[in-house]
PDB file of N, CA and C in Angstrom:
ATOM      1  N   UNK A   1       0.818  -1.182   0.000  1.00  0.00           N
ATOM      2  CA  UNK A   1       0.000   0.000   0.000  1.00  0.00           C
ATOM      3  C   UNK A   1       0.873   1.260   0.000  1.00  0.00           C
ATOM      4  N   UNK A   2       2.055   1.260   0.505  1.00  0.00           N
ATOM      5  CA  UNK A   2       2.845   2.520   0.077  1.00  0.00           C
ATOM      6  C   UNK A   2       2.894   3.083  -1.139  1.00  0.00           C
ATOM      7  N   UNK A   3       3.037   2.431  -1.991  1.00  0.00           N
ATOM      8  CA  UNK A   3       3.088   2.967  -3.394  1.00  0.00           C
ATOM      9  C   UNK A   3       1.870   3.681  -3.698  1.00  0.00           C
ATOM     10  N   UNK A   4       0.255   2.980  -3.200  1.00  0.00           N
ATOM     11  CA  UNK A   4      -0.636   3.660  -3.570  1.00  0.00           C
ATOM     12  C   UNK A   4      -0.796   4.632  -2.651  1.00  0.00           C
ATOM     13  N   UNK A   5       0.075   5.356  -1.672  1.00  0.00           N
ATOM     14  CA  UNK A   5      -0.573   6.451  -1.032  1.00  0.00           C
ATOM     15  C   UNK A   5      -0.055   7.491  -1.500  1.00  0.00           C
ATOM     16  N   UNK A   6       0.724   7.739  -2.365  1.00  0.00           N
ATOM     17  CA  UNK A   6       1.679   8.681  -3.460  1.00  0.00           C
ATOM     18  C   UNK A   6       0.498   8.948  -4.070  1.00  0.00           C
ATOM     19  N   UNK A   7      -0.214   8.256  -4.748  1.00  0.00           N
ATOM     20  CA  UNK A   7      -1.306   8.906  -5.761  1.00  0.00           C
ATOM     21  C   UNK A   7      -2.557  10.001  -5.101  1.00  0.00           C
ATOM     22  N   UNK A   8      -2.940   8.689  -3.563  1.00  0.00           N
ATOM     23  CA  UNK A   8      -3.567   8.886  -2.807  1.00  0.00           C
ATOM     24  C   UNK A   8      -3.361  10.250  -2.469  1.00  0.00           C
ATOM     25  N   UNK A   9      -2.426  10.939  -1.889  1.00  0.00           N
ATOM     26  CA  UNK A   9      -2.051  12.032  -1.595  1.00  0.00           C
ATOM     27  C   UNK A   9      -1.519  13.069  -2.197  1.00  0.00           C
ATOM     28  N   UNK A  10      -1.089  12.797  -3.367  1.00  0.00           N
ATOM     29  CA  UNK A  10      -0.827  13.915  -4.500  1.00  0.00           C
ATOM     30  C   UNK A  10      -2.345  14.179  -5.353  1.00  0.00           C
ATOM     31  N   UNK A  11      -2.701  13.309  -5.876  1.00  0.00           N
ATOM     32  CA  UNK A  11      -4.067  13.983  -6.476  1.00  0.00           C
ATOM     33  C   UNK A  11      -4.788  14.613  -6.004  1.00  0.00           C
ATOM     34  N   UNK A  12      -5.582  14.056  -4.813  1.00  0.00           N
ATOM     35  CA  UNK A  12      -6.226  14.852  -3.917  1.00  0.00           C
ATOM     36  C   UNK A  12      -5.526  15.677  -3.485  1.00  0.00           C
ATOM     37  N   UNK A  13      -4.835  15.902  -2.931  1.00  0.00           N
ATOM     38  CA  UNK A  13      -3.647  17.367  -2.720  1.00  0.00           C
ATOM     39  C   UNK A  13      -3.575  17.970  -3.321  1.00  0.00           C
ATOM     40  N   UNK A  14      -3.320  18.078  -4.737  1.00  0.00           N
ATOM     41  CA  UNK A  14      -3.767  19.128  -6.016  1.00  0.00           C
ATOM     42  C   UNK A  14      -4.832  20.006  -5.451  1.00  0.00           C
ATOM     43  N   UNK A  15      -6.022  19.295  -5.750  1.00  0.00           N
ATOM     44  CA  UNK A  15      -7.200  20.462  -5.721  1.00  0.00           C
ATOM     45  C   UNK A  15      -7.555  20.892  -3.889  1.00  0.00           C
ATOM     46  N   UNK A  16      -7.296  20.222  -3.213  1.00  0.00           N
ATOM     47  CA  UNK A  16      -7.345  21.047  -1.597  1.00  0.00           C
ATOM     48  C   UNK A  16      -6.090  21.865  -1.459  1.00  0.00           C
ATOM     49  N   UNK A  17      -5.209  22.193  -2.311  1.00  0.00           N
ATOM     50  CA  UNK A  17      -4.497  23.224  -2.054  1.00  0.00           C
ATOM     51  C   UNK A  17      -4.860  24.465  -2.603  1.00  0.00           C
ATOM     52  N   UNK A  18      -5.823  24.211  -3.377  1.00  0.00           N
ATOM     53  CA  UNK A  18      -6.748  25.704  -4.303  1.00  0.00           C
ATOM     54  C   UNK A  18      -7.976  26.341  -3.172  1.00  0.00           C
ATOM     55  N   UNK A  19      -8.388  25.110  -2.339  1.00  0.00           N
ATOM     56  CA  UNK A  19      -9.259  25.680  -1.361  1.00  0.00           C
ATOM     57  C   UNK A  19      -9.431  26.853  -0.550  1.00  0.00           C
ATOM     58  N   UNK A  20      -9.978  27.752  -0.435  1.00  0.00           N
ATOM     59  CA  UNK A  20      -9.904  28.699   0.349  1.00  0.00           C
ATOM     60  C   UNK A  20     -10.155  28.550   1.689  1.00  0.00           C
ATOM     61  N   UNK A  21      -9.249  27.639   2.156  1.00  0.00           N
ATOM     62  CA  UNK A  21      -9.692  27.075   3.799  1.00  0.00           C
ATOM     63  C   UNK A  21      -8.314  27.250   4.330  1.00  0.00           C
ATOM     64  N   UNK A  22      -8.405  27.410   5.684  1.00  0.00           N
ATOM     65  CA  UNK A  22      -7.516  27.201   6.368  1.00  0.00           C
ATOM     66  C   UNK A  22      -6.695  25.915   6.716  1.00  0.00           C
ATOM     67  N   UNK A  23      -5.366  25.894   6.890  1.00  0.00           N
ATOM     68  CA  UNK A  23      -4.629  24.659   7.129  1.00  0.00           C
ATOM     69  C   UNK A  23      -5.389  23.402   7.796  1.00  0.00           C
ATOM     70  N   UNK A  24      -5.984  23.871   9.493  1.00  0.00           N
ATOM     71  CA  UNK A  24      -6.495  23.292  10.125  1.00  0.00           C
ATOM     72  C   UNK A  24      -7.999  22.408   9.260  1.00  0.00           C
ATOM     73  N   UNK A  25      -8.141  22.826   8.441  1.00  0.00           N
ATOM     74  CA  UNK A  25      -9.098  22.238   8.015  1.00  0.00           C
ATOM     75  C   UNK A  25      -8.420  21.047   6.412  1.00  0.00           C
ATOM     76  N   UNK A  26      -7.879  21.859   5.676  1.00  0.00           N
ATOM     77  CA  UNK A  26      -6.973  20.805   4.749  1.00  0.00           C
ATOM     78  C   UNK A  26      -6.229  19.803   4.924  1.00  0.00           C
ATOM     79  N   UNK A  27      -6.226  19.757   6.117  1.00  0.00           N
ATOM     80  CA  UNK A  27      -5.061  18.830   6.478  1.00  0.00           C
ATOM     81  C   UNK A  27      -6.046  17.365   6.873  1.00  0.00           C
ATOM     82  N   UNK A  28      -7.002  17.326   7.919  1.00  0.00           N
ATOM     83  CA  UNK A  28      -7.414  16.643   8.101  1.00  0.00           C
ATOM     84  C   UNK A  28      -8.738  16.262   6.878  1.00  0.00           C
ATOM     85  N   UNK A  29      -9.090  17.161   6.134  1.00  0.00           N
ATOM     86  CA  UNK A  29      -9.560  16.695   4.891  1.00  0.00           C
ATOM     87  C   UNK A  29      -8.969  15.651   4.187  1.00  0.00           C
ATOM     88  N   UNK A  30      -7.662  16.171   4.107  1.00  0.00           N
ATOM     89  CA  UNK A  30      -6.570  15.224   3.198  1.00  0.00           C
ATOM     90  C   UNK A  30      -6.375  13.985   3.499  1.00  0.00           C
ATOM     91  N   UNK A  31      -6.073  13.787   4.926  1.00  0.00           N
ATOM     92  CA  UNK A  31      -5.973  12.936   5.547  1.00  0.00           C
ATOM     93  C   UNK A  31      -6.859  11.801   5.511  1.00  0.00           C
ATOM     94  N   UNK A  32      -8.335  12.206   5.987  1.00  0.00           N
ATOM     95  CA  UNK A  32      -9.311  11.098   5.136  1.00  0.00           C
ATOM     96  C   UNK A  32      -9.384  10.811   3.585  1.00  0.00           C
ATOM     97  N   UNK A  33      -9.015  12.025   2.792  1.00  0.00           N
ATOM     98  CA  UNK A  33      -9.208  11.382   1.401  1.00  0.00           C
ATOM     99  C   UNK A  33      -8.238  10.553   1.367  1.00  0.00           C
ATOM    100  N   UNK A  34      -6.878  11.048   1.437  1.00  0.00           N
ATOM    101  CA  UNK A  34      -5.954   9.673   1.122  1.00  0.00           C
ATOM    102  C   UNK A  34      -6.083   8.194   1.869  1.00  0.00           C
ATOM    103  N   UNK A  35      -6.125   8.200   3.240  1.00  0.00           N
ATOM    104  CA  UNK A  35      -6.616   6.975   3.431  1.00  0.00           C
ATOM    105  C   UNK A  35      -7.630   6.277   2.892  1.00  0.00           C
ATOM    106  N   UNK A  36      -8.624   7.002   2.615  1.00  0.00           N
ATOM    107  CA  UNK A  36      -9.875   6.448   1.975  1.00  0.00           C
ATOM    108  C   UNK A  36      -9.605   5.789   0.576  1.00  0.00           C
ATOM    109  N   UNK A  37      -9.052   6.529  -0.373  1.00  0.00           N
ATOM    110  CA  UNK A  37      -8.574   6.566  -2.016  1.00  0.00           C
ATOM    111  C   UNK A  37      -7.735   5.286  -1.456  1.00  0.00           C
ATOM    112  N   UNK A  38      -6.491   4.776  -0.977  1.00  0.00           N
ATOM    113  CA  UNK A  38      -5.645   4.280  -0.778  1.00  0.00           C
ATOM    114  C   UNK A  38      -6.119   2.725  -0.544  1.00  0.00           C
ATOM    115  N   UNK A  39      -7.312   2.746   0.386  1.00  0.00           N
ATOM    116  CA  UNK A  39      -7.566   1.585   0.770  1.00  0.00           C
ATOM    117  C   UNK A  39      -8.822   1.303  -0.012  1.00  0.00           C
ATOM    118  N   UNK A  40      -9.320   1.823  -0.840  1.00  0.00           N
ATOM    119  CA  UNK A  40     -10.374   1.446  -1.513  1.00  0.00           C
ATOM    120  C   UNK A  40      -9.741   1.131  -2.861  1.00  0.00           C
ATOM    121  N   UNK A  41      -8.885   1.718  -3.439  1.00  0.00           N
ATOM    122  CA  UNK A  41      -7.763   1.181  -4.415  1.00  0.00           C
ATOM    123  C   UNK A  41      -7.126  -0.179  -4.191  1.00  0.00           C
ATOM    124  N   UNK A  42      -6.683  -0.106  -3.172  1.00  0.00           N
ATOM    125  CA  UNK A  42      -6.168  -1.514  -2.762  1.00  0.00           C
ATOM    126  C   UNK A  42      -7.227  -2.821  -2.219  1.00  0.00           C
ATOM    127  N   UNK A  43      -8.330  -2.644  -2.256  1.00  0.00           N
ATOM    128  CA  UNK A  43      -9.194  -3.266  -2.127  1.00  0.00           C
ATOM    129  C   UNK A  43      -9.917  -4.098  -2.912  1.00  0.00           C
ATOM    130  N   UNK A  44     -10.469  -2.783  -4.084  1.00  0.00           N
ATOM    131  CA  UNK A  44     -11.155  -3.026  -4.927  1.00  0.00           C
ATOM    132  C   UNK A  44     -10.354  -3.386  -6.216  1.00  0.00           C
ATOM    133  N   UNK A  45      -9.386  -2.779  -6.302  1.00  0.00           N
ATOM    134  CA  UNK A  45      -8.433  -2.529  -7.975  1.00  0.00           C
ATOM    135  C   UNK A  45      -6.980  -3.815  -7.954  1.00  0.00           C
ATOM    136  N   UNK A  46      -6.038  -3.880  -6.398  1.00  0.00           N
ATOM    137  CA  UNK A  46      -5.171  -4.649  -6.403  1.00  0.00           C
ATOM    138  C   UNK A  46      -5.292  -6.029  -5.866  1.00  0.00           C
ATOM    139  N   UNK A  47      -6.193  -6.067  -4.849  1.00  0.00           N
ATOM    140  CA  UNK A  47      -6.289  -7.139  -4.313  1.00  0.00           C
ATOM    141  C   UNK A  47      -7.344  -8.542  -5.466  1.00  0.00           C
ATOM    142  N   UNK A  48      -8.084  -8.124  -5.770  1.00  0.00           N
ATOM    143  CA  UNK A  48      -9.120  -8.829  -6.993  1.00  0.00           C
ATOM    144  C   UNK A  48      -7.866  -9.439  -8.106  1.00  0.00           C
ATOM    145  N   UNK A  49      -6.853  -8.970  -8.668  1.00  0.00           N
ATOM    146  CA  UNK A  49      -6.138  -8.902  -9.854  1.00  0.00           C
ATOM    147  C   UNK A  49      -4.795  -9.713  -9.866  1.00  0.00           C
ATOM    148  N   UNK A  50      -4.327 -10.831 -10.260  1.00  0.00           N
ATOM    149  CA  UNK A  50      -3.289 -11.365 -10.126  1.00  0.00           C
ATOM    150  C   UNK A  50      -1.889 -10.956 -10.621  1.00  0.00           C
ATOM    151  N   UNK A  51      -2.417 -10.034 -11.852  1.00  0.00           N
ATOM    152  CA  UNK A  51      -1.160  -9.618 -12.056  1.00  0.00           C
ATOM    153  C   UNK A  51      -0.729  -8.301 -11.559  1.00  0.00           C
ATOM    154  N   UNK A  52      -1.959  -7.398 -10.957  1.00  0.00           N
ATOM    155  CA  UNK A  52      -1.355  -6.498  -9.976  1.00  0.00           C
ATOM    156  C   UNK A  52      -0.974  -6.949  -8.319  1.00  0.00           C
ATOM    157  N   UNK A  53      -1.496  -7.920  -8.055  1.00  0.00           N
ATOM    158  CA  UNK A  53      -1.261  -8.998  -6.660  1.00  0.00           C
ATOM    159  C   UNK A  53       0.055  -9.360  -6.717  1.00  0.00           C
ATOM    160  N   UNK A  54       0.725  -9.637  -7.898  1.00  0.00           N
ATOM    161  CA  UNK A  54       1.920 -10.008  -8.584  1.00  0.00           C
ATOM    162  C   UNK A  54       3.194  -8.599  -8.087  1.00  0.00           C
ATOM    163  N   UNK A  55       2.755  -7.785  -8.535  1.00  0.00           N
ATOM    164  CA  UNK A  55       3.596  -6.378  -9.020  1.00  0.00           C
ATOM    165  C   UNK A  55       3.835  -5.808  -7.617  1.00  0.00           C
ATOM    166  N   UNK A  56       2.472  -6.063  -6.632  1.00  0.00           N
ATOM    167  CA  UNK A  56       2.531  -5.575  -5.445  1.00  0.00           C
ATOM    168  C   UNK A  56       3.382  -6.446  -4.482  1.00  0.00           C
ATOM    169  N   UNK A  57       3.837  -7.592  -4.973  1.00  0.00           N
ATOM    170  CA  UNK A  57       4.670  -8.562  -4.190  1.00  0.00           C
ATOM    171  C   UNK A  57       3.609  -9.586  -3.595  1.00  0.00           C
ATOM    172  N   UNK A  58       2.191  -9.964  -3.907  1.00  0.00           N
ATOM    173  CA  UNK A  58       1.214 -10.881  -2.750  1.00  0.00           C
ATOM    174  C   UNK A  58       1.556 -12.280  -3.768  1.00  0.00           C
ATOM    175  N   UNK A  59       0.634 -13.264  -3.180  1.00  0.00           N
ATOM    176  CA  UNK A  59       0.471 -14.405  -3.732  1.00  0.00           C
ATOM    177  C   UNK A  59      -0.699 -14.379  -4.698  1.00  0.00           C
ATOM    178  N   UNK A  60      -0.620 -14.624  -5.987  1.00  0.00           N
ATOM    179  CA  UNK A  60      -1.486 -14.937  -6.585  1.00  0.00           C
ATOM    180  C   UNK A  60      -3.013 -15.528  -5.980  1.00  0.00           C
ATOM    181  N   UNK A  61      -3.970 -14.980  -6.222  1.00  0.00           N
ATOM    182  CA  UNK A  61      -5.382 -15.812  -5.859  1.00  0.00           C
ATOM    183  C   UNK A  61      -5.246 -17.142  -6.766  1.00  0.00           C
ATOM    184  N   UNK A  62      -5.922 -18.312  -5.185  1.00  0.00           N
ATOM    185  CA  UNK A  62      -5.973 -19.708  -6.008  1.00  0.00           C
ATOM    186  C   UNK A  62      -7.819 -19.276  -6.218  1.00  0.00           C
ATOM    187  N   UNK A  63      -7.882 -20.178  -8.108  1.00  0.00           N
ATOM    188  CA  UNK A  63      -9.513 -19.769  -8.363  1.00  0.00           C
ATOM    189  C   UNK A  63     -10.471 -21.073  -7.346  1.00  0.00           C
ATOM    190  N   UNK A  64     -11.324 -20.912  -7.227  1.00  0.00           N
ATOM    191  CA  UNK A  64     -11.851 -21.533  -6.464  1.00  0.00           C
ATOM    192  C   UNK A  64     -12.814 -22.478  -7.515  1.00  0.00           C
ATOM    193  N   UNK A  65     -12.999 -23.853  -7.110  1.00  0.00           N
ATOM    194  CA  UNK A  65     -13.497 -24.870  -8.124  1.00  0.00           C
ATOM    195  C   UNK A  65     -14.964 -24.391  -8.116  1.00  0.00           C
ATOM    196  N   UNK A  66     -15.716 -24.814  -9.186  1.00  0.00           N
ATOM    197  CA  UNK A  66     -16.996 -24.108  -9.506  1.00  0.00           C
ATOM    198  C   UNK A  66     -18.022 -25.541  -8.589  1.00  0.00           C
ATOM    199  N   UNK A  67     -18.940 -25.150  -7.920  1.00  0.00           N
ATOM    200  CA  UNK A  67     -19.500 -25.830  -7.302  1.00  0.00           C
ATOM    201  C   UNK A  67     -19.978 -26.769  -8.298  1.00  0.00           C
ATOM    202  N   UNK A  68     -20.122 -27.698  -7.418  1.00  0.00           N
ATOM    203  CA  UNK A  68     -20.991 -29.455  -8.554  1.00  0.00           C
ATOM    204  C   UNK A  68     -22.303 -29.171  -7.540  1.00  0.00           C
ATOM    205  N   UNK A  69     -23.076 -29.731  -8.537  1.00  0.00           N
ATOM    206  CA  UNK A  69     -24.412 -29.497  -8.907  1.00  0.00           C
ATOM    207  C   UNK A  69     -24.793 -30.876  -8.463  1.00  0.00           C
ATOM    208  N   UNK A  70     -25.448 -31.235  -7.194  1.00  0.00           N
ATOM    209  CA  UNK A  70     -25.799 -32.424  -6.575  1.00  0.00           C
ATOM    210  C   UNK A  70     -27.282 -32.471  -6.818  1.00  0.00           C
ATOM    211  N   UNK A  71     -27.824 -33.173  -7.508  1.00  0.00           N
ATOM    212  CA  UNK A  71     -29.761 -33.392  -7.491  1.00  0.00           C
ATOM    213  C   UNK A  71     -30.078 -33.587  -5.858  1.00  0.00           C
ATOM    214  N   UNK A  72     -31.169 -32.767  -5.839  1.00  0.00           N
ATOM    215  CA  UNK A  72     -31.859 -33.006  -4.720  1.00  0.00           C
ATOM    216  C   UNK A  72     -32.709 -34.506  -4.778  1.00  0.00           C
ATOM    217  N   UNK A  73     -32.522 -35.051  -2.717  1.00  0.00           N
ATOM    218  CA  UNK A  73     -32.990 -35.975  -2.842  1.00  0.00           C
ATOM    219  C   UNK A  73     -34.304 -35.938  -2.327  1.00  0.00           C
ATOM    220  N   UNK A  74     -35.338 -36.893  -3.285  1.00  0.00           N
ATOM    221  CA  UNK A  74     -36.743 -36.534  -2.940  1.00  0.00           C
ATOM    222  C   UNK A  74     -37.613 -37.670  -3.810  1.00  0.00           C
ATOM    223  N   UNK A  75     -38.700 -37.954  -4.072  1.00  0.00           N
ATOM    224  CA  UNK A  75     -39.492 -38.986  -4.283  1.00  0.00           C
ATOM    225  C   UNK A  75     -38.832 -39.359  -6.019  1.00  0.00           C
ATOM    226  N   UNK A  76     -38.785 -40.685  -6.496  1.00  0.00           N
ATOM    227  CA  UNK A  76     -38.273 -40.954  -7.740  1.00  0.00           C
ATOM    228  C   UNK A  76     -39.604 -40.969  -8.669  1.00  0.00           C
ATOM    229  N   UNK A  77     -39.924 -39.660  -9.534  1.00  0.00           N
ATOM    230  CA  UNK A  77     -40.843 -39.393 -10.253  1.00  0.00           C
ATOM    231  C   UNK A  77     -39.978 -40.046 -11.754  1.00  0.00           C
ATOM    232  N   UNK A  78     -39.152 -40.761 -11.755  1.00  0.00           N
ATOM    233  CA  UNK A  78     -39.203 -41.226 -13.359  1.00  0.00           C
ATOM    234  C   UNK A  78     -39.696 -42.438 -13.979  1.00  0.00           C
ATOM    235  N   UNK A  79     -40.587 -43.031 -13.315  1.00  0.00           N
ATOM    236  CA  UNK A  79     -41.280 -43.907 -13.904  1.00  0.00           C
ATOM    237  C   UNK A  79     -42.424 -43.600 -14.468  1.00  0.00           C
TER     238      UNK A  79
END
């Protein structure tokens, strides 16, 4: 997640530095956007993806076998 808090905190940092607010207030703005951006990036965008799971240093996701399809058991209507 280091790598993604560079984005996290420079983009959003761009436009809250145009704000007409005081420090006390930009700062802790910032503060939630980047954590927020950071971990919802890494959530949604790196963790799902093997070859960014890869790049980020994790273990590849094992796929999970597709469920088998067992007939329900219940009165034998094929006669």
């Amino acid at each position: 997640m280091y790598i993604l808090h560079q984005g996290g905190i420079v983009f959003p940092g761009w436009f809250l530095i145009q704000l007409d607010a005081p420090i006390i207030v930009k700062y802790p703005l910032l503060l939630i956007t980047a954590v927020t951006v950071t971990v919802l990036t890494y959530h949604f965008i790196v963790r799902p993806l093997n070859p960014l799971r890869f790049l980020f240093g994790m273990k590849p996701r094992k796929l999970k076998p597709a469920p088998q399809l067992i007939p329900a058991a219940g009165p034998d209507i094929s006669k």
